[in-house]
PDB file of N, CA and C in Angstrom:
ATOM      1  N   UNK A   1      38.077  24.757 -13.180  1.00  0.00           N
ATOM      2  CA  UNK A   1      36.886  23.909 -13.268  1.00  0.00           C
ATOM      3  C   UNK A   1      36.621  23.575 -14.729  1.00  0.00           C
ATOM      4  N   UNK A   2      36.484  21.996 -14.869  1.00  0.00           N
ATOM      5  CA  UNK A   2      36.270  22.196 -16.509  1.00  0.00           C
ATOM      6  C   UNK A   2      35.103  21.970 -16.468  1.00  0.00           C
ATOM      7  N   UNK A   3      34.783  22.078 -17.812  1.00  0.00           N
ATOM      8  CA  UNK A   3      32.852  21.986 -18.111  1.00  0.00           C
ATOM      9  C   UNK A   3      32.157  21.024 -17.615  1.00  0.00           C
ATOM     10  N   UNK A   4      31.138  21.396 -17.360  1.00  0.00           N
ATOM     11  CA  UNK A   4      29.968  19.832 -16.284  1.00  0.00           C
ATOM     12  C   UNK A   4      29.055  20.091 -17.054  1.00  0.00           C
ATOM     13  N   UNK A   5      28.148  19.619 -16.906  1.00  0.00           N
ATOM     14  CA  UNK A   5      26.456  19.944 -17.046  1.00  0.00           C
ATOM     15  C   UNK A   5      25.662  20.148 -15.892  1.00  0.00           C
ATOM     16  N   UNK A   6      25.011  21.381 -16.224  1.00  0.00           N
ATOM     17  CA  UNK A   6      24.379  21.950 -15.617  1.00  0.00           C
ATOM     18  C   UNK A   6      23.714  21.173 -13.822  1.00  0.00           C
ATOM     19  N   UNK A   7      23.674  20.030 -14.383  1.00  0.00           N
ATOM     20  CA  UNK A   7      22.893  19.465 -13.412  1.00  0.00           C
ATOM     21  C   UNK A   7      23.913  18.715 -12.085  1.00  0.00           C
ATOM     22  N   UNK A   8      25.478  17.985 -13.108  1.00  0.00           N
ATOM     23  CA  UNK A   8      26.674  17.616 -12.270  1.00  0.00           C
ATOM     24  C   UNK A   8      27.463  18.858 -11.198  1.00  0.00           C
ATOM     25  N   UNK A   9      27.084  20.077 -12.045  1.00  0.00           N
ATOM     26  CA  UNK A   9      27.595  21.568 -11.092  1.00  0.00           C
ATOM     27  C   UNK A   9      26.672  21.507 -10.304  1.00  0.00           C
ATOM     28  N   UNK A  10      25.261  21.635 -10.098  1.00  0.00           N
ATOM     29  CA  UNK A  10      24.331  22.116  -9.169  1.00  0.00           C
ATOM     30  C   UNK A  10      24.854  20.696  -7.629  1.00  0.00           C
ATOM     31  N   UNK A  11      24.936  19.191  -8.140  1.00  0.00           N
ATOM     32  CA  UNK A  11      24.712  18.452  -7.617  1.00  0.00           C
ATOM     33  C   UNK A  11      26.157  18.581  -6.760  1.00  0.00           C
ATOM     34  N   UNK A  12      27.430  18.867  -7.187  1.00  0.00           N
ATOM     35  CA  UNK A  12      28.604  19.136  -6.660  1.00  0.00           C
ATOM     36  C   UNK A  12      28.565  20.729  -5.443  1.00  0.00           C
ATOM     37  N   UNK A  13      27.916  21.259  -6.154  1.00  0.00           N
ATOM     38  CA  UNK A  13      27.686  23.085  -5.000  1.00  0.00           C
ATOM     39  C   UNK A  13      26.884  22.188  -4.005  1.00  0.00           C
ATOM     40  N   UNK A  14      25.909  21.494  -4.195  1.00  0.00           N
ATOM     41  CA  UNK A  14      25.258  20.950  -2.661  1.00  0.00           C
ATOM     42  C   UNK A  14      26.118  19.866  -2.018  1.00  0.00           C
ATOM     43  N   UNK A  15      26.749  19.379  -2.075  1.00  0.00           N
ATOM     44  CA  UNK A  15      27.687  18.365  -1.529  1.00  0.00           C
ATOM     45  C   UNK A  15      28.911  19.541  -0.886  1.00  0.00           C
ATOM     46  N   UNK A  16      29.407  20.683  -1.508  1.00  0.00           N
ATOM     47  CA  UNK A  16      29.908  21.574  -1.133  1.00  0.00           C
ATOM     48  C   UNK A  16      29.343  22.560   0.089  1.00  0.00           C
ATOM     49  N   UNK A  17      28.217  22.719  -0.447  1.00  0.00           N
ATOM     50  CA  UNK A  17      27.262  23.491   0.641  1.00  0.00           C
ATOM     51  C   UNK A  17      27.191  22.478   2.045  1.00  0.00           C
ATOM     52  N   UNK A  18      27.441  21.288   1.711  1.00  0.00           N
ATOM     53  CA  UNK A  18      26.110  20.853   2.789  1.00  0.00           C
ATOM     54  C   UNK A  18      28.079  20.333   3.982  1.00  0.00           C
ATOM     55  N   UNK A  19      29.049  20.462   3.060  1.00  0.00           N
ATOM     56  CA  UNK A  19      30.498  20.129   4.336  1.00  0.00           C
ATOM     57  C   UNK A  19      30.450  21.170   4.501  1.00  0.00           C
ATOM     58  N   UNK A  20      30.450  22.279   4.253  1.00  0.00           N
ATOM     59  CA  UNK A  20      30.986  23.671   4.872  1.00  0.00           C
ATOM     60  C   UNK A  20      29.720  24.073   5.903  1.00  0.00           C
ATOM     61  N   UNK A  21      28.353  23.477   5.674  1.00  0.00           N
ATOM     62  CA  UNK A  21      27.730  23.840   6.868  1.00  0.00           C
ATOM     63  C   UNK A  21      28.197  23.119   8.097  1.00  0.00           C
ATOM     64  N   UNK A  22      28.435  21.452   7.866  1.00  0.00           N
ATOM     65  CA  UNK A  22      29.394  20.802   8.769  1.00  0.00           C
ATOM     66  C   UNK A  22      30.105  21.634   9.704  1.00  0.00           C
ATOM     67  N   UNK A  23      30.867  22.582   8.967  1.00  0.00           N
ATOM     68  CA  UNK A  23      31.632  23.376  10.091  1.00  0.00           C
ATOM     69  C   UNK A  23      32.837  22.699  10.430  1.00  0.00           C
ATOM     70  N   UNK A  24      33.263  21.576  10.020  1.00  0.00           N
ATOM     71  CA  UNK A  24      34.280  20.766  10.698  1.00  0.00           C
ATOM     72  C   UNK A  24      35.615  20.691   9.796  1.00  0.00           C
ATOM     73  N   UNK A  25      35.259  21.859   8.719  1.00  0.00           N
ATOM     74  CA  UNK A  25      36.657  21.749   7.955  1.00  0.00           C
ATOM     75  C   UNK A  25      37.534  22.581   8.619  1.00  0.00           C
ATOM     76  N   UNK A  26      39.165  22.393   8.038  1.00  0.00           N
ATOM     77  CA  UNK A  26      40.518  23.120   8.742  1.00  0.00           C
ATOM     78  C   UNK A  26      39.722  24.622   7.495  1.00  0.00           C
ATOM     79  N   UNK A  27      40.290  25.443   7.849  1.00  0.00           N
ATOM     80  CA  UNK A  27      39.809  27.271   7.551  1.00  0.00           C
ATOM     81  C   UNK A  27      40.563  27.184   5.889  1.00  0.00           C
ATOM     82  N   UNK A  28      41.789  26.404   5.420  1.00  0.00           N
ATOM     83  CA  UNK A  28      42.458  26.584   4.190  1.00  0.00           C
ATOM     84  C   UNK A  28      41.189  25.534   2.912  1.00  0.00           C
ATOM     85  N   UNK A  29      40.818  24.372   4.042  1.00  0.00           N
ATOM     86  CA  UNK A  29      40.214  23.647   2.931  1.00  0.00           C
ATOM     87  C   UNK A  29      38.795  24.204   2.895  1.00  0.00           C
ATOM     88  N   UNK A  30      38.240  25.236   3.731  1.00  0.00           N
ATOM     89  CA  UNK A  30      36.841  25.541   3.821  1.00  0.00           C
ATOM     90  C   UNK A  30      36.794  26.853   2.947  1.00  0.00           C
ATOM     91  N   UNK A  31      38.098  27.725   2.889  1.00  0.00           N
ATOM     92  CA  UNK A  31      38.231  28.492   1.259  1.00  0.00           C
ATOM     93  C   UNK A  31      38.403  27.849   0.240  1.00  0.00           C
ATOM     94  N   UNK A  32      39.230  27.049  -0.186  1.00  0.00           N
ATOM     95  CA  UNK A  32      39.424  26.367  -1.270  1.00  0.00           C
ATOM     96  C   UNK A  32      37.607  25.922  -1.299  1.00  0.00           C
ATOM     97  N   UNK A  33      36.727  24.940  -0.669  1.00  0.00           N
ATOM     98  CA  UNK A  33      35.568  24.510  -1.224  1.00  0.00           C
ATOM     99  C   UNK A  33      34.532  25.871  -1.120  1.00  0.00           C
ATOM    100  N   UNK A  34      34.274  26.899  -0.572  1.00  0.00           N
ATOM    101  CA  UNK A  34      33.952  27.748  -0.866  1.00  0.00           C
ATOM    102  C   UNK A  34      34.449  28.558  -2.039  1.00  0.00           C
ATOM    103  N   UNK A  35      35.445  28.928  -2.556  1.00  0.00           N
ATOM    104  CA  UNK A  35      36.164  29.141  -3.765  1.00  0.00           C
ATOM    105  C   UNK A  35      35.272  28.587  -5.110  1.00  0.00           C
ATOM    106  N   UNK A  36      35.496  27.202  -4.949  1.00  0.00           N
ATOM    107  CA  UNK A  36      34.607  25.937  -6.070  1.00  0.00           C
ATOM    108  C   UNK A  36      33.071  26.557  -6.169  1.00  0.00           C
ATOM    109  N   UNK A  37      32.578  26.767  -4.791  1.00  0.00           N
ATOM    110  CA  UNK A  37      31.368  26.753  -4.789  1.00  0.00           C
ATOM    111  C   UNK A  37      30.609  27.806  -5.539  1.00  0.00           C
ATOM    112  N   UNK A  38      31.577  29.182  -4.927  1.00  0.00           N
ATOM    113  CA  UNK A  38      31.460  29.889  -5.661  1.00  0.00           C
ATOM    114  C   UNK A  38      31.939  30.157  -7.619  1.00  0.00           C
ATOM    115  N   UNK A  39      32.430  29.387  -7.795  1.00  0.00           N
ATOM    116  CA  UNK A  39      32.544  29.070  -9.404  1.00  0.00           C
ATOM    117  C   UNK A  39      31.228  28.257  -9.817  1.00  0.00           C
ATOM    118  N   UNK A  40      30.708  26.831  -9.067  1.00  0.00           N
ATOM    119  CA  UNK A  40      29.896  26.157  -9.793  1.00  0.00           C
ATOM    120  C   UNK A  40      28.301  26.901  -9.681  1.00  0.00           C
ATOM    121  N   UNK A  41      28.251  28.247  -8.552  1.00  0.00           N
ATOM    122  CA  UNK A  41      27.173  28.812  -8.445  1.00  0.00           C
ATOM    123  C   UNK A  41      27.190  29.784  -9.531  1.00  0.00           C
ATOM    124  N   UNK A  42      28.031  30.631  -9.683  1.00  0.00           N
ATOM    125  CA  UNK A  42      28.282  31.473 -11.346  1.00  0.00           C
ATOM    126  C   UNK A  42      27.923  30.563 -12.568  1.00  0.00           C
ATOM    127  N   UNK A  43      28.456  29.422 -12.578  1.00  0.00           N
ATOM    128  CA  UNK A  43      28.201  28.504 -14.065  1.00  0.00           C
ATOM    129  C   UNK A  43      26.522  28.362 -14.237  1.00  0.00           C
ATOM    130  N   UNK A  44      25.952  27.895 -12.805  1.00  0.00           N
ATOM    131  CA  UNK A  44      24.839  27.254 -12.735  1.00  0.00           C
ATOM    132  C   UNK A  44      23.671  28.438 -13.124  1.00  0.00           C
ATOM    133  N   UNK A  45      24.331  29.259 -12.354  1.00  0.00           N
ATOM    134  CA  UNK A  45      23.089  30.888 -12.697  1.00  0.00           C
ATOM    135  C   UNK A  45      23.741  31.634 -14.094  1.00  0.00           C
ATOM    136  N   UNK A  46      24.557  31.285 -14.869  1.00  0.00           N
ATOM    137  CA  UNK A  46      25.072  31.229 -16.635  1.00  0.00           C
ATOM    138  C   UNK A  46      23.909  30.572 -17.409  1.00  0.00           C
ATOM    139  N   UNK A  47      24.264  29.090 -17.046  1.00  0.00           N
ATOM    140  CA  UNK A  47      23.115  28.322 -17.550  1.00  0.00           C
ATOM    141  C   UNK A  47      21.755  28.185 -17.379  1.00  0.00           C
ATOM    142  N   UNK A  48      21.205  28.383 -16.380  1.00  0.00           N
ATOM    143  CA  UNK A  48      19.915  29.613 -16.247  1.00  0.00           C
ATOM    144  C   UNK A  48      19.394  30.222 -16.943  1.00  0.00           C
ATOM    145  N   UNK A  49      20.635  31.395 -16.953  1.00  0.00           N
ATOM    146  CA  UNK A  49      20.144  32.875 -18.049  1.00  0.00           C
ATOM    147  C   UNK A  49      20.049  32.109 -18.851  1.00  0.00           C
ATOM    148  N   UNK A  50      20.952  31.477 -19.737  1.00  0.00           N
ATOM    149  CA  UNK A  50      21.137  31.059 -21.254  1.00  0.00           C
ATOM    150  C   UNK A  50      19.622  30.428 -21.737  1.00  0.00           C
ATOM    151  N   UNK A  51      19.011  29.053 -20.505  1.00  0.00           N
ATOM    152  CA  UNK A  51      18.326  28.468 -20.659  1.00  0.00           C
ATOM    153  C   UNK A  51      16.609  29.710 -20.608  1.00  0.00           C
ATOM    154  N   UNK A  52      16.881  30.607 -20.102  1.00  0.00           N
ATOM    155  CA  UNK A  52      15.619  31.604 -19.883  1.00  0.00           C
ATOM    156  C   UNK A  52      15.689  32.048 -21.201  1.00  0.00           C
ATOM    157  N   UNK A  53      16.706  32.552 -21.489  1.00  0.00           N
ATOM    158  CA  UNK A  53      16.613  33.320 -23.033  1.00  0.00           C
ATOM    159  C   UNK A  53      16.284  32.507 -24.058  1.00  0.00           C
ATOM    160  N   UNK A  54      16.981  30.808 -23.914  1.00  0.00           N
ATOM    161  CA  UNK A  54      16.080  30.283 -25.082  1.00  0.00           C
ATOM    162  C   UNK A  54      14.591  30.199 -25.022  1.00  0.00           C
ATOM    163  N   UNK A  55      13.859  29.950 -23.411  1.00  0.00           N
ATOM    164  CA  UNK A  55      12.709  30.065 -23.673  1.00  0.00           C
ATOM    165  C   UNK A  55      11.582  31.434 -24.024  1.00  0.00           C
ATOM    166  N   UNK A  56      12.602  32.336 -23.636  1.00  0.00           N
ATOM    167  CA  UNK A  56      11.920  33.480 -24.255  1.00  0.00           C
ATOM    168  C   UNK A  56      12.036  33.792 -25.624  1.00  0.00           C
ATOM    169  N   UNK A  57      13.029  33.235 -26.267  1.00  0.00           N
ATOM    170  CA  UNK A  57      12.905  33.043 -27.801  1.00  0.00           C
ATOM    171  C   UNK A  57      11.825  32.217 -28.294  1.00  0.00           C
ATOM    172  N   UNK A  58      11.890  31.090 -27.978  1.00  0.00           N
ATOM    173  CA  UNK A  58      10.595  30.231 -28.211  1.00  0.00           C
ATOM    174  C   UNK A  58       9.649  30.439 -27.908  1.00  0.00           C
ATOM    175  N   UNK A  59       9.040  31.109 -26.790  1.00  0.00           N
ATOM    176  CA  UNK A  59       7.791  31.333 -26.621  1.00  0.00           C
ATOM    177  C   UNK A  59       7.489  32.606 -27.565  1.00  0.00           C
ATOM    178  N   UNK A  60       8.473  33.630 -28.041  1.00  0.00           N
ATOM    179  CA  UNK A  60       8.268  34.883 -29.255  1.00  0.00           C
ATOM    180  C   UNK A  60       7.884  34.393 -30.524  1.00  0.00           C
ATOM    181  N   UNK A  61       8.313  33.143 -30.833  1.00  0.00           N
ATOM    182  CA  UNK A  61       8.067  32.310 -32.515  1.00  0.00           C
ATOM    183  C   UNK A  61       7.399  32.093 -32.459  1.00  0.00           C
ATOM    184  N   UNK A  62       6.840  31.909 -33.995  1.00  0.00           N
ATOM    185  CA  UNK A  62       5.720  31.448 -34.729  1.00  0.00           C
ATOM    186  C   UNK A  62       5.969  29.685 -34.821  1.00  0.00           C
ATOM    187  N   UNK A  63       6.545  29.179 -34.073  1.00  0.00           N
ATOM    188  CA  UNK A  63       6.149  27.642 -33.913  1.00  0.00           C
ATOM    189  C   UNK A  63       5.489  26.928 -34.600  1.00  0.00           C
ATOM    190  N   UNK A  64       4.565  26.398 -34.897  1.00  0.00           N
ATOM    191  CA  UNK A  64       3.528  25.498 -35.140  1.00  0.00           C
ATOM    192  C   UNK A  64       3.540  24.729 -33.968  1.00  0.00           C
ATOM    193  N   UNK A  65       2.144  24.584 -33.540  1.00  0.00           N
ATOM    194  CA  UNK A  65       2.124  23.242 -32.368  1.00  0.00           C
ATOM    195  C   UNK A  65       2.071  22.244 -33.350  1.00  0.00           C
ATOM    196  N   UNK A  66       2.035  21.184 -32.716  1.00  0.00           N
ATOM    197  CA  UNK A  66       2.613  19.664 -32.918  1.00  0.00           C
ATOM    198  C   UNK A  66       1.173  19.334 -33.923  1.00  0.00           C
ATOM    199  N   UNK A  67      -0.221  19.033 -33.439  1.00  0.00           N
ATOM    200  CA  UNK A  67      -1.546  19.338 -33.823  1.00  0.00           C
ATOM    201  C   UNK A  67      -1.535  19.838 -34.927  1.00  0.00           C
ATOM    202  N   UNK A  68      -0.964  21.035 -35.202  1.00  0.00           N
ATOM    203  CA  UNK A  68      -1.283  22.028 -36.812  1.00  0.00           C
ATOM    204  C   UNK A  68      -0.307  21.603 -37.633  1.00  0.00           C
ATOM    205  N   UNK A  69       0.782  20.873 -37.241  1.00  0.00           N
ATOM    206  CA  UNK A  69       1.940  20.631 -37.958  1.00  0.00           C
ATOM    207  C   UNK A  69       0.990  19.506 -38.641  1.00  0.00           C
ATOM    208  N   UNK A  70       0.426  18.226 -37.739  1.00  0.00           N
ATOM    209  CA  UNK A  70      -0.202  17.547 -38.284  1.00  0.00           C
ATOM    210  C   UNK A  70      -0.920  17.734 -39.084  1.00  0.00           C
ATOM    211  N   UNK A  71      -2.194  18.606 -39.080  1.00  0.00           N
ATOM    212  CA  UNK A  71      -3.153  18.566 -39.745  1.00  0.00           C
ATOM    213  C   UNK A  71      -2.639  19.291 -40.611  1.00  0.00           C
ATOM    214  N   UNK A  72      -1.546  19.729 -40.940  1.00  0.00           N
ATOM    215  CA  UNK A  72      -0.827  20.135 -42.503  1.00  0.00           C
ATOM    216  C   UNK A  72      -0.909  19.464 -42.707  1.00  0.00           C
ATOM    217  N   UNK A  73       0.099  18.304 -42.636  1.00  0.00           N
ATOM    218  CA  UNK A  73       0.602  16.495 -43.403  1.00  0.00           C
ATOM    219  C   UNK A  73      -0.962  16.311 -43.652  1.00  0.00           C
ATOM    220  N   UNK A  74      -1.784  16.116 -42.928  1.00  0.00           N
ATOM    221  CA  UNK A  74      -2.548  15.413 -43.083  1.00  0.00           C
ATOM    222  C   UNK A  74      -3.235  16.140 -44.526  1.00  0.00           C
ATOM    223  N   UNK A  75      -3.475  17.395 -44.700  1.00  0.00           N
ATOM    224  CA  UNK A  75      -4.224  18.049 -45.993  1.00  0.00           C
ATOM    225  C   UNK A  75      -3.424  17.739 -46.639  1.00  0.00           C
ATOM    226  N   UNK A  76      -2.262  17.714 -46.899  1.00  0.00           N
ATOM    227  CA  UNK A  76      -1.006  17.582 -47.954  1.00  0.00           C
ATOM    228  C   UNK A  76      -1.375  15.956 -48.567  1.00  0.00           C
ATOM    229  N   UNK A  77      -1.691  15.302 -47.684  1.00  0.00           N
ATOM    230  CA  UNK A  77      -1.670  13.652 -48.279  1.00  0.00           C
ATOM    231  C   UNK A  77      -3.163  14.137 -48.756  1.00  0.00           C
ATOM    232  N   UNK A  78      -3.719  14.313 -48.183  1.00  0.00           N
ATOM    233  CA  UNK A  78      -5.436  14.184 -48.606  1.00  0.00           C
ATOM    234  C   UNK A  78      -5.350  14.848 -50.059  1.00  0.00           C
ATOM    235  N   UNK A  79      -4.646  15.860 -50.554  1.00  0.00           N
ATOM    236  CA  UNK A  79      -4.809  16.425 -52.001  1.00  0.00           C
ATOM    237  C   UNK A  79      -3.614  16.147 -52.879  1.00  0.00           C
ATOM    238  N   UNK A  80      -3.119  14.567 -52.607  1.00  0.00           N
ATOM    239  CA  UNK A  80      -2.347  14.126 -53.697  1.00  0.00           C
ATOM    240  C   UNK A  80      -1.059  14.634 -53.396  1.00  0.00           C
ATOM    241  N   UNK A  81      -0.600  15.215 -52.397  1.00  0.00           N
ATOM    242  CA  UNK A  81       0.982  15.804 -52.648  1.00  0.00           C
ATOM    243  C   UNK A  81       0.871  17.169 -52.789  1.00  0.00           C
ATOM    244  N   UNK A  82      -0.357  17.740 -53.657  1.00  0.00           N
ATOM    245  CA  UNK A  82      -0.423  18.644 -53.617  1.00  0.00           C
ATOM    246  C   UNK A  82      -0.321  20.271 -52.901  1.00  0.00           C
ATOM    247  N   UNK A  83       0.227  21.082 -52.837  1.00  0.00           N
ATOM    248  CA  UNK A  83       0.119  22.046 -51.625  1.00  0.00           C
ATOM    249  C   UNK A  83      -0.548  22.697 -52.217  1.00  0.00           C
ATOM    250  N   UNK A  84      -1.844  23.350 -51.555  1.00  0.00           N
ATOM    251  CA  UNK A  84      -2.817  24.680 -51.993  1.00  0.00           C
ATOM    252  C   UNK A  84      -2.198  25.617 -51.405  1.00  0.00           C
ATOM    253  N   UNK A  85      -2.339  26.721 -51.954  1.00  0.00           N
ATOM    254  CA  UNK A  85      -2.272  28.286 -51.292  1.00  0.00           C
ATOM    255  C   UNK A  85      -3.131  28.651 -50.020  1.00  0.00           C
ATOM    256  N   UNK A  86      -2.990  28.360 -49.229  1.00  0.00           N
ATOM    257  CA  UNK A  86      -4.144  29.244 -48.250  1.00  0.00           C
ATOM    258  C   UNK A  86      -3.887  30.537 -47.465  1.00  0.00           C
ATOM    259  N   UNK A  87      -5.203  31.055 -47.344  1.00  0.00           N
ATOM    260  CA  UNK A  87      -4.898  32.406 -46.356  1.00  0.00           C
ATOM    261  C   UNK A  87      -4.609  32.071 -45.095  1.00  0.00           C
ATOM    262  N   UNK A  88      -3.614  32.948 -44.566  1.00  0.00           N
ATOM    263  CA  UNK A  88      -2.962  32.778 -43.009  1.00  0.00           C
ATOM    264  C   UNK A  88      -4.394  32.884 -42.426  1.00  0.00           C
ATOM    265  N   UNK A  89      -4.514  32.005 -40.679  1.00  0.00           N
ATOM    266  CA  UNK A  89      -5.241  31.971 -40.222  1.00  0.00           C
ATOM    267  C   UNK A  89      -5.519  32.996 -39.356  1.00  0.00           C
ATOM    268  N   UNK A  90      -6.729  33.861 -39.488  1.00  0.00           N
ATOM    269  CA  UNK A  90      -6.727  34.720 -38.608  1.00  0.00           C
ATOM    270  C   UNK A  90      -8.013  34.998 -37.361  1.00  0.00           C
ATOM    271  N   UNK A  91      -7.842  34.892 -36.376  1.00  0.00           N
ATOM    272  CA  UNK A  91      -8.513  35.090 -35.709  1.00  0.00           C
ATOM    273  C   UNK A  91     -10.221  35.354 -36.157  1.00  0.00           C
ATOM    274  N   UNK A  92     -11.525  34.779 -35.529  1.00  0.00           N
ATOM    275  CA  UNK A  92     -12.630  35.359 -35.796  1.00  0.00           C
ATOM    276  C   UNK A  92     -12.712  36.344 -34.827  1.00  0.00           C
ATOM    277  N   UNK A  93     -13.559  37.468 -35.289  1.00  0.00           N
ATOM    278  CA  UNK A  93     -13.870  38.530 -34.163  1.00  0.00           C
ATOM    279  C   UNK A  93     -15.618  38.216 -34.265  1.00  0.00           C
ATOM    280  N   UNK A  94     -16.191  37.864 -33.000  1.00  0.00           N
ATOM    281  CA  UNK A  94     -17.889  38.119 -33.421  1.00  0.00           C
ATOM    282  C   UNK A  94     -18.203  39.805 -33.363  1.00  0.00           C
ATOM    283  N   UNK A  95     -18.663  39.888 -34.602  1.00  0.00           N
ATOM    284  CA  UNK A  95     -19.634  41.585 -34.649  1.00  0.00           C
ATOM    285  C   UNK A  95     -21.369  41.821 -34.224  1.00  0.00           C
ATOM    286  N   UNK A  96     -21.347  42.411 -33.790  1.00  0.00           N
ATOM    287  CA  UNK A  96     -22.889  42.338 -33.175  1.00  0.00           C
ATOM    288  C   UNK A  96     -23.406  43.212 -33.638  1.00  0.00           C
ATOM    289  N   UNK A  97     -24.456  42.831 -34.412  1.00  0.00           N
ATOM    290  CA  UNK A  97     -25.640  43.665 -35.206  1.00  0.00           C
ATOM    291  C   UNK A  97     -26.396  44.091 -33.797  1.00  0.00           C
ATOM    292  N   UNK A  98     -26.254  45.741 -34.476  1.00  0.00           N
ATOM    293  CA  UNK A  98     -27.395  46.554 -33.400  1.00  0.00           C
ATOM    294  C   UNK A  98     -28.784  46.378 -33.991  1.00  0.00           C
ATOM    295  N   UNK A  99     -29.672  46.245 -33.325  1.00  0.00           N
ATOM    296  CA  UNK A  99     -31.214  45.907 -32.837  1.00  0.00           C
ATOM    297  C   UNK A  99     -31.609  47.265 -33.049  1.00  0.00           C
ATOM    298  N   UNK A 100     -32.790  47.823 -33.540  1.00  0.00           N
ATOM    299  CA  UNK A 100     -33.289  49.047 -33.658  1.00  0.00           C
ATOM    300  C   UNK A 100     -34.265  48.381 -32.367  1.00  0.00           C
ATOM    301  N   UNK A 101     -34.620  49.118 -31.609  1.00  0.00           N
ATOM    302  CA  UNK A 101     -35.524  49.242 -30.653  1.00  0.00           C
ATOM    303  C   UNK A 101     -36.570  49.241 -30.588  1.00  0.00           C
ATOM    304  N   UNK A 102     -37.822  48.082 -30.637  1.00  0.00           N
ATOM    305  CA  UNK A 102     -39.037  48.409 -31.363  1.00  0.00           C
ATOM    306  C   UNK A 102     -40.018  48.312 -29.714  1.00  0.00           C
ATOM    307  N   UNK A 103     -40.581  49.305 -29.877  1.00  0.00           N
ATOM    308  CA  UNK A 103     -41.535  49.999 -28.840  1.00  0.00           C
ATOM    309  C   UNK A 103     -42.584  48.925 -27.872  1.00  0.00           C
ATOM    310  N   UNK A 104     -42.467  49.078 -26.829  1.00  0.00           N
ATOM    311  CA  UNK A 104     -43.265  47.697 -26.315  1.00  0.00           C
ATOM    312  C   UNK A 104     -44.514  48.018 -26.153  1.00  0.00           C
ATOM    313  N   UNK A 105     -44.997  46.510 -26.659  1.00  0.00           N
ATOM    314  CA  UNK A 105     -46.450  46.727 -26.448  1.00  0.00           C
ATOM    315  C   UNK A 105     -47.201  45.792 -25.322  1.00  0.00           C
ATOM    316  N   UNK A 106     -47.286  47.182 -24.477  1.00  0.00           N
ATOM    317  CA  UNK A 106     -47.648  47.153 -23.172  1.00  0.00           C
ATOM    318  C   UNK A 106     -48.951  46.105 -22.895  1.00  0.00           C
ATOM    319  N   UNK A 107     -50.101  45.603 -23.554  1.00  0.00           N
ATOM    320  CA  UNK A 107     -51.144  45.475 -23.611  1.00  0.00           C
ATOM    321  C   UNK A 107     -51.130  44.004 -23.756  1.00  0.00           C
ATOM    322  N   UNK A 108     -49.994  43.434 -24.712  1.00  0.00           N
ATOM    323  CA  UNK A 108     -49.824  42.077 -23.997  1.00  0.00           C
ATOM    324  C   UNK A 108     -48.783  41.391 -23.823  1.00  0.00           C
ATOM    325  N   UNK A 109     -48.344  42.281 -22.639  1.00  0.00           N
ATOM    326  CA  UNK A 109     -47.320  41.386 -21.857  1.00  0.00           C
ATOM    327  C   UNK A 109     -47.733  40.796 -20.839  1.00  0.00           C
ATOM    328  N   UNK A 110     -47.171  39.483 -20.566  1.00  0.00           N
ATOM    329  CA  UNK A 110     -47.976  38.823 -19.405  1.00  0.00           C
ATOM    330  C   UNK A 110     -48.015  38.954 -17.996  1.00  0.00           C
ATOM    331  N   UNK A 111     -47.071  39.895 -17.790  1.00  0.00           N
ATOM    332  CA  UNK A 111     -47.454  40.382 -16.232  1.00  0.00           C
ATOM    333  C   UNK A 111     -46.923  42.067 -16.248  1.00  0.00           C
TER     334      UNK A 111
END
């Protein structure tokens, strides 16, 4: 089998799949296309993995979305060419100031 793309193997295993459900092949040519089938189903679940692992690489990187890439260019033109130093962006955390507890006064609350 020489090299296909991914998508010419998948489209050839179903054209394969779908005569051998036929049932109407002689028993020598229904190994031989089972044989194939079984090769273009190994390639196809190859290219799979390969294609999973690149996206699990990419989704692990530090990327830039498309948006922040911009609004770099965009500060970069706005200060002349210039590049400033800035601090990496880091997350805000809100901190919540504790309340000292001040004693109620019973006498005028409205109900």
């Amino acid at each position: 089998m020489k090299e296909k793309s991914f998508e010419s193997s998948l489209s050839s295993l179903e054209k394969i799949t779908g005569r051998l459900e036929e049932g109407a092949l002689p028993l020598d040519e229904a190994l031989k296309l089972f044989e194939e089938g079984v090769k273009l189903s190994r390639y196809c679940e190859e290219q799979l993995n390969k294609a999973r692992e690149k996206i699990e690489i990419l989704k692990n990187c530090d990327i830039p979305a498309e948006d922040e890439e911009n609004d770099e260019n965009e500060d970069i033109k706005n200060s002349g060419g210039a590049i400033a130093a800035t601090d990496e962006k880091k997350p805000k955390t809100a901190k919540k100031k504790q309340k000292k507890s001040e004693p109620i006064d019973e006498e005028n609350l409205l109900f």
